[in-house]
C-alpha atoms as a PDB file:
ATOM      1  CA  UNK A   1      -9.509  43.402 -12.518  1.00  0.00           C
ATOM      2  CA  UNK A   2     -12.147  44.542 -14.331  1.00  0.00           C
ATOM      3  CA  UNK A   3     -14.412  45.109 -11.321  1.00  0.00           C
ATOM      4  CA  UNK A   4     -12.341  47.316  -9.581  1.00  0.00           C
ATOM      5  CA  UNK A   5     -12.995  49.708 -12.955  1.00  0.00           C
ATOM      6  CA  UNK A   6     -16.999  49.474 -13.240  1.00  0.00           C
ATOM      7  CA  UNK A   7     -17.970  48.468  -9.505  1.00  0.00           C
ATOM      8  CA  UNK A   8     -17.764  50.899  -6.718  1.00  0.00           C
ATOM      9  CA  UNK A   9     -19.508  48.538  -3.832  1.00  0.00           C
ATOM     10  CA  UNK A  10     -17.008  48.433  -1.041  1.00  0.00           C
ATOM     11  CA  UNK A  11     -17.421  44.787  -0.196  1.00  0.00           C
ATOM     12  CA  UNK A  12     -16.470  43.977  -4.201  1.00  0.00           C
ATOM     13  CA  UNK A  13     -13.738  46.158  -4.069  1.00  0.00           C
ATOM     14  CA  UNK A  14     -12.386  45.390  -1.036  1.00  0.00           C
ATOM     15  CA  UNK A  15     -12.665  41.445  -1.704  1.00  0.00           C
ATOM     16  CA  UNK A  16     -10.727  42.053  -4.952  1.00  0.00           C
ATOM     17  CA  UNK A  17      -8.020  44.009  -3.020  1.00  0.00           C
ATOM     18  CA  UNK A  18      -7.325  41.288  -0.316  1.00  0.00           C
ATOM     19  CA  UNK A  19      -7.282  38.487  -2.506  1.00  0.00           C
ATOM     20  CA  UNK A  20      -4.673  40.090  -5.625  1.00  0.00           C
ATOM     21  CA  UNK A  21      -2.707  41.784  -3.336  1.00  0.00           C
ATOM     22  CA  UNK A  22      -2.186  38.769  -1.149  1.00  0.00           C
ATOM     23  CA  UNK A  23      -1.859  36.734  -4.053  1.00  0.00           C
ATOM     24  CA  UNK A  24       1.070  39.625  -5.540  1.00  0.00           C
ATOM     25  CA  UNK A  25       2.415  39.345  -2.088  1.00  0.00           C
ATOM     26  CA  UNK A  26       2.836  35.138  -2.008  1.00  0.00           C
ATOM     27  CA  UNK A  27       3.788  34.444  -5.615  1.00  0.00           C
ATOM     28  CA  UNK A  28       6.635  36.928  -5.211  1.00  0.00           C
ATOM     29  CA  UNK A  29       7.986  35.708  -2.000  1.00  0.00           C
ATOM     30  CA  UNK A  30       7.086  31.730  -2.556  1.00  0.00           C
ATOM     31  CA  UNK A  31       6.067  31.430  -6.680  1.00  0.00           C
ATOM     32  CA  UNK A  32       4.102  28.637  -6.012  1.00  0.00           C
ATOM     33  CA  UNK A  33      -0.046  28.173  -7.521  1.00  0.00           C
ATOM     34  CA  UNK A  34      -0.815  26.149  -4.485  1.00  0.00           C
ATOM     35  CA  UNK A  35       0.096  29.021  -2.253  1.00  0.00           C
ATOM     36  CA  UNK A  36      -2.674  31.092  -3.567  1.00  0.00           C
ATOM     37  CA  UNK A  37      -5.368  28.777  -3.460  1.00  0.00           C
ATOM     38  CA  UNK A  38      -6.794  30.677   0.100  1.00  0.00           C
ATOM     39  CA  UNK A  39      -7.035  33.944  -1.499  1.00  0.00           C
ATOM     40  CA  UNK A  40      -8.946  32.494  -4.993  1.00  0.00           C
ATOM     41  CA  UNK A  41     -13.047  32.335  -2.996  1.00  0.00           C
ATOM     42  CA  UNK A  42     -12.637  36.364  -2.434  1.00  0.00           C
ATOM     43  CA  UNK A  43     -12.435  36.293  -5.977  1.00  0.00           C
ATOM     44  CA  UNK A  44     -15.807  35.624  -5.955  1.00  0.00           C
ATOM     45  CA  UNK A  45     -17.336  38.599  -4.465  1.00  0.00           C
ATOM     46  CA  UNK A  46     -16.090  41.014  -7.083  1.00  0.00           C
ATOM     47  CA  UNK A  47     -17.021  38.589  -9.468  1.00  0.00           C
ATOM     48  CA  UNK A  48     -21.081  38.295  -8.554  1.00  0.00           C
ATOM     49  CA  UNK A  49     -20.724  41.870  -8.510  1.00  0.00           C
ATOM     50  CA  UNK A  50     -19.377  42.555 -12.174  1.00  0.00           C
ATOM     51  CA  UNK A  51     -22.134  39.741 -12.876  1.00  0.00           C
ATOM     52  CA  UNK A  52     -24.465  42.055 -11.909  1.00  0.00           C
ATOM     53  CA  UNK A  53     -23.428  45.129 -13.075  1.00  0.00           C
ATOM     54  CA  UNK A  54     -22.750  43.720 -16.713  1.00  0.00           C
ATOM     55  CA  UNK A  55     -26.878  42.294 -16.351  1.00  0.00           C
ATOM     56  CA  UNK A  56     -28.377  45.588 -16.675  1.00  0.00           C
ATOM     57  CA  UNK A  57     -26.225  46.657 -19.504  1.00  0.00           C
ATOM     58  CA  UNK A  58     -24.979  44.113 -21.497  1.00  0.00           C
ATOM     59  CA  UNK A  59     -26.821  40.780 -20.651  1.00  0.00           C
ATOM     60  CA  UNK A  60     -25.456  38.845 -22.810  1.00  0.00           C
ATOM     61  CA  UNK A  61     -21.893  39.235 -21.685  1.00  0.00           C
ATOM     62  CA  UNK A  62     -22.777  38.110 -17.934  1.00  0.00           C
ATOM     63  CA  UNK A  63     -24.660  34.998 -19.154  1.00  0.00           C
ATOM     64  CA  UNK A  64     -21.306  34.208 -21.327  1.00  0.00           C
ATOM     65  CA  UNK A  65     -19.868  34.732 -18.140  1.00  0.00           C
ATOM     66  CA  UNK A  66     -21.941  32.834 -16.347  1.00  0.00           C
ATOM     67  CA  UNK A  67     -21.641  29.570 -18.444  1.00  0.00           C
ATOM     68  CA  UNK A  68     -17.657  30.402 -18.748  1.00  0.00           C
ATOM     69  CA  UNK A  69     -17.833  29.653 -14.639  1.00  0.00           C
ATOM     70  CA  UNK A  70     -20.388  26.386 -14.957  1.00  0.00           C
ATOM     71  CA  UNK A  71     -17.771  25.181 -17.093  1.00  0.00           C
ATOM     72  CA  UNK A  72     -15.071  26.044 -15.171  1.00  0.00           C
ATOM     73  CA  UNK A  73     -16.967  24.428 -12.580  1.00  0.00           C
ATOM     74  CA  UNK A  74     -17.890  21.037 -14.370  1.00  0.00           C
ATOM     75  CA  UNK A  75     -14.266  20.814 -15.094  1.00  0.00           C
ATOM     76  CA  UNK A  76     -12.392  21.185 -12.131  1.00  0.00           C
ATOM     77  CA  UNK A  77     -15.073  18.934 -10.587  1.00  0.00           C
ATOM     78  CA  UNK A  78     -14.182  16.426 -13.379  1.00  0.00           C
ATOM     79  CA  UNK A  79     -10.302  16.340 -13.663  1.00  0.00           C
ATOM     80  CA  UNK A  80      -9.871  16.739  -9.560  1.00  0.00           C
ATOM     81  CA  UNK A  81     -10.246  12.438  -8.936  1.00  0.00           C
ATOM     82  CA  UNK A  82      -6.919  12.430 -11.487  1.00  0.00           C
ATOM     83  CA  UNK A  83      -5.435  15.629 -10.163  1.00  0.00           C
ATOM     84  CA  UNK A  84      -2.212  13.900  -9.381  1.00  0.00           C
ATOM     85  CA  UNK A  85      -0.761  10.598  -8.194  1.00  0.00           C
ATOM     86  CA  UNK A  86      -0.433  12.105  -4.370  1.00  0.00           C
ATOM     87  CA  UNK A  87      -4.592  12.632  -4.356  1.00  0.00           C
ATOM     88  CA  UNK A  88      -6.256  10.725  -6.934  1.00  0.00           C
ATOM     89  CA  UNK A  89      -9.130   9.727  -5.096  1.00  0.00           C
ATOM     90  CA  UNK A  90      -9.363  13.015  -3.761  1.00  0.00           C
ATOM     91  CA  UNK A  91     -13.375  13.049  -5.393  1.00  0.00           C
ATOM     92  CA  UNK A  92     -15.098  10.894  -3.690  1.00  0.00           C
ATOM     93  CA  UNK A  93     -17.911   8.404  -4.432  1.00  0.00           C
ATOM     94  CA  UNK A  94     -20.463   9.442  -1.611  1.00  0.00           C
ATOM     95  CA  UNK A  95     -19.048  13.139  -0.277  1.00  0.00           C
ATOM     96  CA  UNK A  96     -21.818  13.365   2.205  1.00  0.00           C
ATOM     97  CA  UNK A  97     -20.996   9.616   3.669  1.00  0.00           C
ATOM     98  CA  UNK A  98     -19.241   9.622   7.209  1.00  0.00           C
ATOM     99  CA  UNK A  99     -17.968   6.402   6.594  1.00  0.00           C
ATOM    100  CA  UNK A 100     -16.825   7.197   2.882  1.00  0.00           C
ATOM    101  CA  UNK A 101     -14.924  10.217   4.997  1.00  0.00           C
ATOM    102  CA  UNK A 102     -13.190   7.417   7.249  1.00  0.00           C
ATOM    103  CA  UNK A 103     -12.202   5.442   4.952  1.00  0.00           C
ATOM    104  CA  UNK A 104     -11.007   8.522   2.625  1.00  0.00           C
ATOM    105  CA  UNK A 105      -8.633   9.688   5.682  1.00  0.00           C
ATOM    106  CA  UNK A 106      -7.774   5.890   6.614  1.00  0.00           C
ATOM    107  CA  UNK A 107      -5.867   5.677   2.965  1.00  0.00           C
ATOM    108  CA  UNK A 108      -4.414   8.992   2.342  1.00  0.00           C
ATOM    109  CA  UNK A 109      -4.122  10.570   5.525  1.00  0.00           C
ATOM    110  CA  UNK A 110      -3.496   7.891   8.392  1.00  0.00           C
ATOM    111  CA  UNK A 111      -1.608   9.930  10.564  1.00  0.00           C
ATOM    112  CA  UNK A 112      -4.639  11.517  11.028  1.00  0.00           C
ATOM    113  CA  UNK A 113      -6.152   9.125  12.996  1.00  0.00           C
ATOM    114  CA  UNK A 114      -2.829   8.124  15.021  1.00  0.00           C
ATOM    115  CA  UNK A 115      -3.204  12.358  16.192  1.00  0.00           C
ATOM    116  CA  UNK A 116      -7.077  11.579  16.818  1.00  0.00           C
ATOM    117  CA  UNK A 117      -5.852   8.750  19.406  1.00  0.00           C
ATOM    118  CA  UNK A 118      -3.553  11.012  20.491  1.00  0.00           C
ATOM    119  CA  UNK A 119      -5.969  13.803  21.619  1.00  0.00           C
ATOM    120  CA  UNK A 120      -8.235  11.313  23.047  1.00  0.00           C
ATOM    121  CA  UNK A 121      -5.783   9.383  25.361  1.00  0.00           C
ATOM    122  CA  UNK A 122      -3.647  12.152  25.714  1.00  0.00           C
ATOM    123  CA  UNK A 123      -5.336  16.005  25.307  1.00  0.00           C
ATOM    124  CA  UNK A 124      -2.956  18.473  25.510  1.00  0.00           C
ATOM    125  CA  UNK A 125       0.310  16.432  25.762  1.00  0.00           C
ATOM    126  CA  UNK A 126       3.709  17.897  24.225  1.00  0.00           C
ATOM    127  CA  UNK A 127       4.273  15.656  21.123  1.00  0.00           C
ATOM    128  CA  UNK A 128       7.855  14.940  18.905  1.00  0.00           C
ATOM    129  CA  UNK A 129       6.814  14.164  15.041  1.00  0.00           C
ATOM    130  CA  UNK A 130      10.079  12.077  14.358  1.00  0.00           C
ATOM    131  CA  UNK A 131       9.302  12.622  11.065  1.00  0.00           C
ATOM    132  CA  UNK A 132       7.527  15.487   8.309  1.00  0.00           C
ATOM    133  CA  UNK A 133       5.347  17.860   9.567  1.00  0.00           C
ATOM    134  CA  UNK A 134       2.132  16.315   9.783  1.00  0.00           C
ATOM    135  CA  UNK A 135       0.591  18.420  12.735  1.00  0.00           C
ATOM    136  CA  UNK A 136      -2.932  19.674  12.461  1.00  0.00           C
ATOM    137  CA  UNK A 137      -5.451  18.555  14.552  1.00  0.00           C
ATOM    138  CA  UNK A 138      -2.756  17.996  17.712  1.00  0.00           C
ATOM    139  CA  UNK A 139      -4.259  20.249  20.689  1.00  0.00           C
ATOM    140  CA  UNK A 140      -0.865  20.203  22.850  1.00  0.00           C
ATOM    141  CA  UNK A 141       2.755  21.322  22.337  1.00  0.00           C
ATOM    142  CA  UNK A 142       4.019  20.488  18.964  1.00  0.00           C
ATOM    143  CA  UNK A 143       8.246  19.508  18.200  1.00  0.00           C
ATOM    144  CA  UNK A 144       8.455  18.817  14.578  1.00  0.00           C
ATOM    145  CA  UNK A 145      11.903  17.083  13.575  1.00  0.00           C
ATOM    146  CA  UNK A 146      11.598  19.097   9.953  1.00  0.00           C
ATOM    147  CA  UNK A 147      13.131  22.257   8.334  1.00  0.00           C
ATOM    148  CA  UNK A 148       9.262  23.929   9.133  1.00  0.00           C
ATOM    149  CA  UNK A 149      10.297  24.257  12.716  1.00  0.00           C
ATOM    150  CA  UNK A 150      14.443  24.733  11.975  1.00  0.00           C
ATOM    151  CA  UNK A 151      14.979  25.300  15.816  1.00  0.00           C
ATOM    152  CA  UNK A 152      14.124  22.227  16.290  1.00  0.00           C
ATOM    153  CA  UNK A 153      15.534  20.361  14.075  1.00  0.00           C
ATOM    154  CA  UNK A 154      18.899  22.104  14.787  1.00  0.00           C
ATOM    155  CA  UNK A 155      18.452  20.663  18.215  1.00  0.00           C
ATOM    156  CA  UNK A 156      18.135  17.396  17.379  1.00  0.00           C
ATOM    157  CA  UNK A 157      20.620  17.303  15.029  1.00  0.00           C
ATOM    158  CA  UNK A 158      23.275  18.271  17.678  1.00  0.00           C
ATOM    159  CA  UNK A 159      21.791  15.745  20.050  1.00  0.00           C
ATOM    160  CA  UNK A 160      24.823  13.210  19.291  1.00  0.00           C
ATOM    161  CA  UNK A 161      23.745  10.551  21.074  1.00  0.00           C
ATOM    162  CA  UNK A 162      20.916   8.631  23.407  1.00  0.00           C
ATOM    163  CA  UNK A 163      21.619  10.411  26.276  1.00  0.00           C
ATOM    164  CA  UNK A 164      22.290  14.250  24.619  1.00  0.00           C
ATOM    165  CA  UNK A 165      18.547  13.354  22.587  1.00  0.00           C
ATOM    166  CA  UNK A 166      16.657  12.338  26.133  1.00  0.00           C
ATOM    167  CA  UNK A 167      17.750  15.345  27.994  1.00  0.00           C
ATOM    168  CA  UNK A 168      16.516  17.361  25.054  1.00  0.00           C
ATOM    169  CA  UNK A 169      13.339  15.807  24.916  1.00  0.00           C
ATOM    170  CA  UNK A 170      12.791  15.997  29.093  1.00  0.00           C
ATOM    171  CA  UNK A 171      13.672  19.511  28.519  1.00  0.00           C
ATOM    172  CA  UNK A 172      10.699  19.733  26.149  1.00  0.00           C
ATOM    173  CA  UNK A 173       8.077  17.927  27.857  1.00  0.00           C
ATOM    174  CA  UNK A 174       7.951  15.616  25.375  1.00  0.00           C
ATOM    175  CA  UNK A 175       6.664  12.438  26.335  1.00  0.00           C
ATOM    176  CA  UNK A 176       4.995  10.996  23.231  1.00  0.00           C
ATOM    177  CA  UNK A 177       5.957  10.509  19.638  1.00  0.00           C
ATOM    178  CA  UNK A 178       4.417  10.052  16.050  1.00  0.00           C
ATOM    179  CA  UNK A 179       6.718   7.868  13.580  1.00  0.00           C
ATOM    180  CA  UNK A 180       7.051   6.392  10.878  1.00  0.00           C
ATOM    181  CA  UNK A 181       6.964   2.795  10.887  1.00  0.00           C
ATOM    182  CA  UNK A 182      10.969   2.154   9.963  1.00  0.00           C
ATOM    183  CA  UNK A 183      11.560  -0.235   6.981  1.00  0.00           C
ATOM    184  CA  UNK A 184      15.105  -0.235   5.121  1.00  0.00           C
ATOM    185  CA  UNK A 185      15.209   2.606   3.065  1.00  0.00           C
ATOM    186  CA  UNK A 186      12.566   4.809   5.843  1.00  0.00           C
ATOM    187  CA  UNK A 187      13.574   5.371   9.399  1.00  0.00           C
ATOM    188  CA  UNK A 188      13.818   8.305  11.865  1.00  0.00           C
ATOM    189  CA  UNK A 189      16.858  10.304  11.364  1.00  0.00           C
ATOM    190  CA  UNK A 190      19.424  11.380  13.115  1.00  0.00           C
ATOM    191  CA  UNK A 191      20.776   8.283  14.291  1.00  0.00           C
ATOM    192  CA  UNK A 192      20.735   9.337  18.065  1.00  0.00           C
ATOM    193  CA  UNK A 193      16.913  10.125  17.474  1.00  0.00           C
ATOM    194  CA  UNK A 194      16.395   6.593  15.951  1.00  0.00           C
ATOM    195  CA  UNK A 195      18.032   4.832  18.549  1.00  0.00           C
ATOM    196  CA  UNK A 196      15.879   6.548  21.219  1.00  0.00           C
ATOM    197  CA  UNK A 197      12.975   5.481  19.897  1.00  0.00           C
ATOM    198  CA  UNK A 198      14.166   1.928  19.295  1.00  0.00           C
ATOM    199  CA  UNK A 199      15.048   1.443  23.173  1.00  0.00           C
ATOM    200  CA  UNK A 200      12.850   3.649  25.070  1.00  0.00           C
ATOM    201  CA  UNK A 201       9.482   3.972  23.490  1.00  0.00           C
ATOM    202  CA  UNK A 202       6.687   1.806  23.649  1.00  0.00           C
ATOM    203  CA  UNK A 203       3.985   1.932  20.702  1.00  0.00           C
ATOM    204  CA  UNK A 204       0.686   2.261  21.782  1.00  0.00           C
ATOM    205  CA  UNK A 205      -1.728   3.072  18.954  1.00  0.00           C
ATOM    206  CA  UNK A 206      -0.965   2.551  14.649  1.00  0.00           C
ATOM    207  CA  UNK A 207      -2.471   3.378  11.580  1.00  0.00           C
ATOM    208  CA  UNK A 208      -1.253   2.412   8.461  1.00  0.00           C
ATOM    209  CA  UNK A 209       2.755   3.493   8.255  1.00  0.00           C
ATOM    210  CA  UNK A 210       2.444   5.902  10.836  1.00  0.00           C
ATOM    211  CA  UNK A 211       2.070   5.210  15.034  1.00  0.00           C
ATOM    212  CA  UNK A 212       1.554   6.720  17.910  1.00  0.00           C
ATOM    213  CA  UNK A 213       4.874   5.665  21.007  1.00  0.00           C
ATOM    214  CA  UNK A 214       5.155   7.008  24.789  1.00  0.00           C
ATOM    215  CA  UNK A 215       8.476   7.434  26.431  1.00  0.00           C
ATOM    216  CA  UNK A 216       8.680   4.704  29.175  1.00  0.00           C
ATOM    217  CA  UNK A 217       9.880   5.760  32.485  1.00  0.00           C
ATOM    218  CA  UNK A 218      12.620   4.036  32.764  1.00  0.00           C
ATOM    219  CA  UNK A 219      14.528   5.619  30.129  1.00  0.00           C
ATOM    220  CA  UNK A 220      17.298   6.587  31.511  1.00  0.00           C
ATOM    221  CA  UNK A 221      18.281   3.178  32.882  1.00  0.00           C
ATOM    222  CA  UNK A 222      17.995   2.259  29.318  1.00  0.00           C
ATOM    223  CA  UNK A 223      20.470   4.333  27.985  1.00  0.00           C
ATOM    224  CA  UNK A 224      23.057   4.292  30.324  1.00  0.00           C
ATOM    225  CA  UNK A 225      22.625   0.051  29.970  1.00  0.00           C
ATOM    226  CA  UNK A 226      23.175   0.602  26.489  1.00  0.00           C
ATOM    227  CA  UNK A 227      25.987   3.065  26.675  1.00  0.00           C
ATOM    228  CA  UNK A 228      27.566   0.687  28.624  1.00  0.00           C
ATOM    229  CA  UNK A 229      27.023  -2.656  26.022  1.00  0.00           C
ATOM    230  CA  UNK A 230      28.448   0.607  22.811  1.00  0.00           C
ATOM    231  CA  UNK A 231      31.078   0.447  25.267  1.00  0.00           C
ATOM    232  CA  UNK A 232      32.111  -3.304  25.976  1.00  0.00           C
ATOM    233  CA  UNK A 233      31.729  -3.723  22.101  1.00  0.00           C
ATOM    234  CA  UNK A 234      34.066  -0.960  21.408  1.00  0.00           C
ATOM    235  CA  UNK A 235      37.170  -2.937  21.787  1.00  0.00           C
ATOM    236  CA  UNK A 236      37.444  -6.233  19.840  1.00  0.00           C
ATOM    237  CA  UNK A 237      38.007  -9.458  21.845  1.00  0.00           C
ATOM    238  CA  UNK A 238      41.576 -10.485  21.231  1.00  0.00           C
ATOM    239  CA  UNK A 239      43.581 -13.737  21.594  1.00  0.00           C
ATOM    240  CA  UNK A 240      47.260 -14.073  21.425  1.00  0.00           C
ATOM    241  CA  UNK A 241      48.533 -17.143  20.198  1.00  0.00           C
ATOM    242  CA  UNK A 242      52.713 -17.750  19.186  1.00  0.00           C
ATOM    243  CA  UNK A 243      53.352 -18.373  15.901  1.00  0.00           C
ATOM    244  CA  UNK A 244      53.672 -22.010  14.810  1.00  0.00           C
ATOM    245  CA  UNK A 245      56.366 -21.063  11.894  1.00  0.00           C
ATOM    246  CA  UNK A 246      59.153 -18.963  13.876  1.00  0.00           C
ATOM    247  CA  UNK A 247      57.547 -18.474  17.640  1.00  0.00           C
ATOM    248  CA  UNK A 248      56.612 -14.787  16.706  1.00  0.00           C
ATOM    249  CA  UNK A 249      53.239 -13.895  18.324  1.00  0.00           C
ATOM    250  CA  UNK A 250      49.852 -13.159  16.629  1.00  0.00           C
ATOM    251  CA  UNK A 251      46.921 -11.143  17.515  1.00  0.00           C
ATOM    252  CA  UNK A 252      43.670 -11.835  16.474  1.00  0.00           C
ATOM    253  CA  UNK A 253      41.112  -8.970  15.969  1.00  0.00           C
ATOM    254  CA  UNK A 254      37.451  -9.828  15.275  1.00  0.00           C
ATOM    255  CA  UNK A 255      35.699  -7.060  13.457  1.00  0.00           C
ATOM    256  CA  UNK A 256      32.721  -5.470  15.289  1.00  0.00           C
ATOM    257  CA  UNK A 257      31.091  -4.822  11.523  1.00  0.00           C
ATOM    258  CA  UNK A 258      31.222  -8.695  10.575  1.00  0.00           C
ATOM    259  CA  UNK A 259      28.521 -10.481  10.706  1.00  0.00           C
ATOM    260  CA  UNK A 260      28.099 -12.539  13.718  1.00  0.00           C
ATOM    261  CA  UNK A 261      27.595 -15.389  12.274  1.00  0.00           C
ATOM    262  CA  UNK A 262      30.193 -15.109   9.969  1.00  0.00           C
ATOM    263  CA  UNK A 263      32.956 -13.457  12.246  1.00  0.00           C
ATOM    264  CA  UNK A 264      35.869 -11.511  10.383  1.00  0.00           C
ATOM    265  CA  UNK A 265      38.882 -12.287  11.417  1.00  0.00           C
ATOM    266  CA  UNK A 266      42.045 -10.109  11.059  1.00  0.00           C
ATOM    267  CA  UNK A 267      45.307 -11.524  11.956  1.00  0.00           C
ATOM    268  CA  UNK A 268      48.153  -9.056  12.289  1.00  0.00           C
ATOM    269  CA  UNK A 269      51.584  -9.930  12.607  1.00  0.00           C
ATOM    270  CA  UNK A 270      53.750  -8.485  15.190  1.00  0.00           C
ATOM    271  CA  UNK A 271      57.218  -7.502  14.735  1.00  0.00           C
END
């Protein structure tokens, strides 16, 4: 602020209006410090120019202010490793190593190398992301099942079933997915979306919990197959058997939801 007072150079002045006024612009639509990270380096501009205005008039305030930014420096470069539990490694050991980079990305950022696969084996293919919104680096048409993209994920979510969520997907082009790898409390979601993946993808590349799954041709002879298994398994198998007591007959229902080793059974008493 104080550099738009005592410096006049366009470049200063112009560096300090960009960056506050698109920092005024994002903390009142989205108050969040993260968000204004991008517009902090113009900063910069107006600051080496209030350095050197303040050097031929009061030096001793721009070397203050110099060793104010050193320190700021020393610090941020000192508490980033611990910034939070999501990158605490985020400093690393050998910065200028290509295989310290490759191993950095390996542990926090896998999916980037199931995308790097993905633009090697496939450039420029349409791509589902089941899951999140992990998408940078992907050179063809992105679907991301997440609120960032809420067209989308409307779609899906009134896809109700295998075959509503494979014509959407052949309406997109999409041919290839990145997952999650499901475990029990972590799978795709909605169900129908889940369910597609489980019967007609094949994975072909992984990296850590994330991997990279084509849609196989025969997909469609999948679902209907399966539709048709939903539908034999719809209605329990029944036996009727009299009543040893006073000839009335029973039927027997076995529960779809038991286990089948362990099958429910449900005996209900006609009148």
């Amino acid at each position: 602020m104080l550099a738009l007072v005592v410096v006049r150079r366009r470049p200063a002045v112009s560096g300090a209006v960009v960056a506050l006024g698109a920092a005024i612009v994002v903390m009142r639509s989205e108050p969040n410090a993260r968000y204004i990270y991008a517009a902090l380096p113009l900063l910069s501009v107006p600051f080496a120019a209030l350095l050197g205005w303040l050097d031929g008039r009061q030096r001793w305030m721009a070397r203050v202010l110099v060793c104010y930014a050193i320190a700021c420096t020393a610090l941020n470069a000192y508490f980033i490793p611990s910034s939070s539990y999501y990158h605490k490694d985020l400093s690393t050991k050998s910065p200028f190593s290509s295989a310290e980079r490759e191993r950095y990305v390996a542990y926090t950022a896998p999916v980037r190398l199931v995308i790097d696969y993905c633009n090697r084996a496939h450039p420029r293919a349409a791509v589902l992301i089941a899951e999140g919104s992990d998408i940078a680096g992907l050179t063809g048409e992105v679907y991301e099942n997440h609120w960032h993209q809420f067209t989308t994920l409307d779609q899906i979510r009134k896809a109700l079933d295998m075959d509503a969520m494979l014509k959407l997907v052949d309406g997109w082009g999409v041919r290839y997915f990145i997952a999650r790898k499901p475990s029990a409390g972590d799978y795709a979601r909605p169900p129908a979306l889940r369910e597609l993946l489980e019967t007609c993808t094949t994975p072909e590349y992984e990296a850590g919990d994330f991997y990279l799954a084509r849609l196989e041709p025969d997909c469609g002879e999948r679902v209907k197959g399966a539709a048709a298994r939903a539908g034999n398994e719809a209605e329990p198998p029944r036996t009727v058997v009299p009543d040893q007591h006073d000839g009335r007959v029973q039927t027997s229902h076995v529960s779809p939801w038991s286990s089948p080793h362990i099958p429910l059974v449900i005996a209900i008493i006609t009148r």
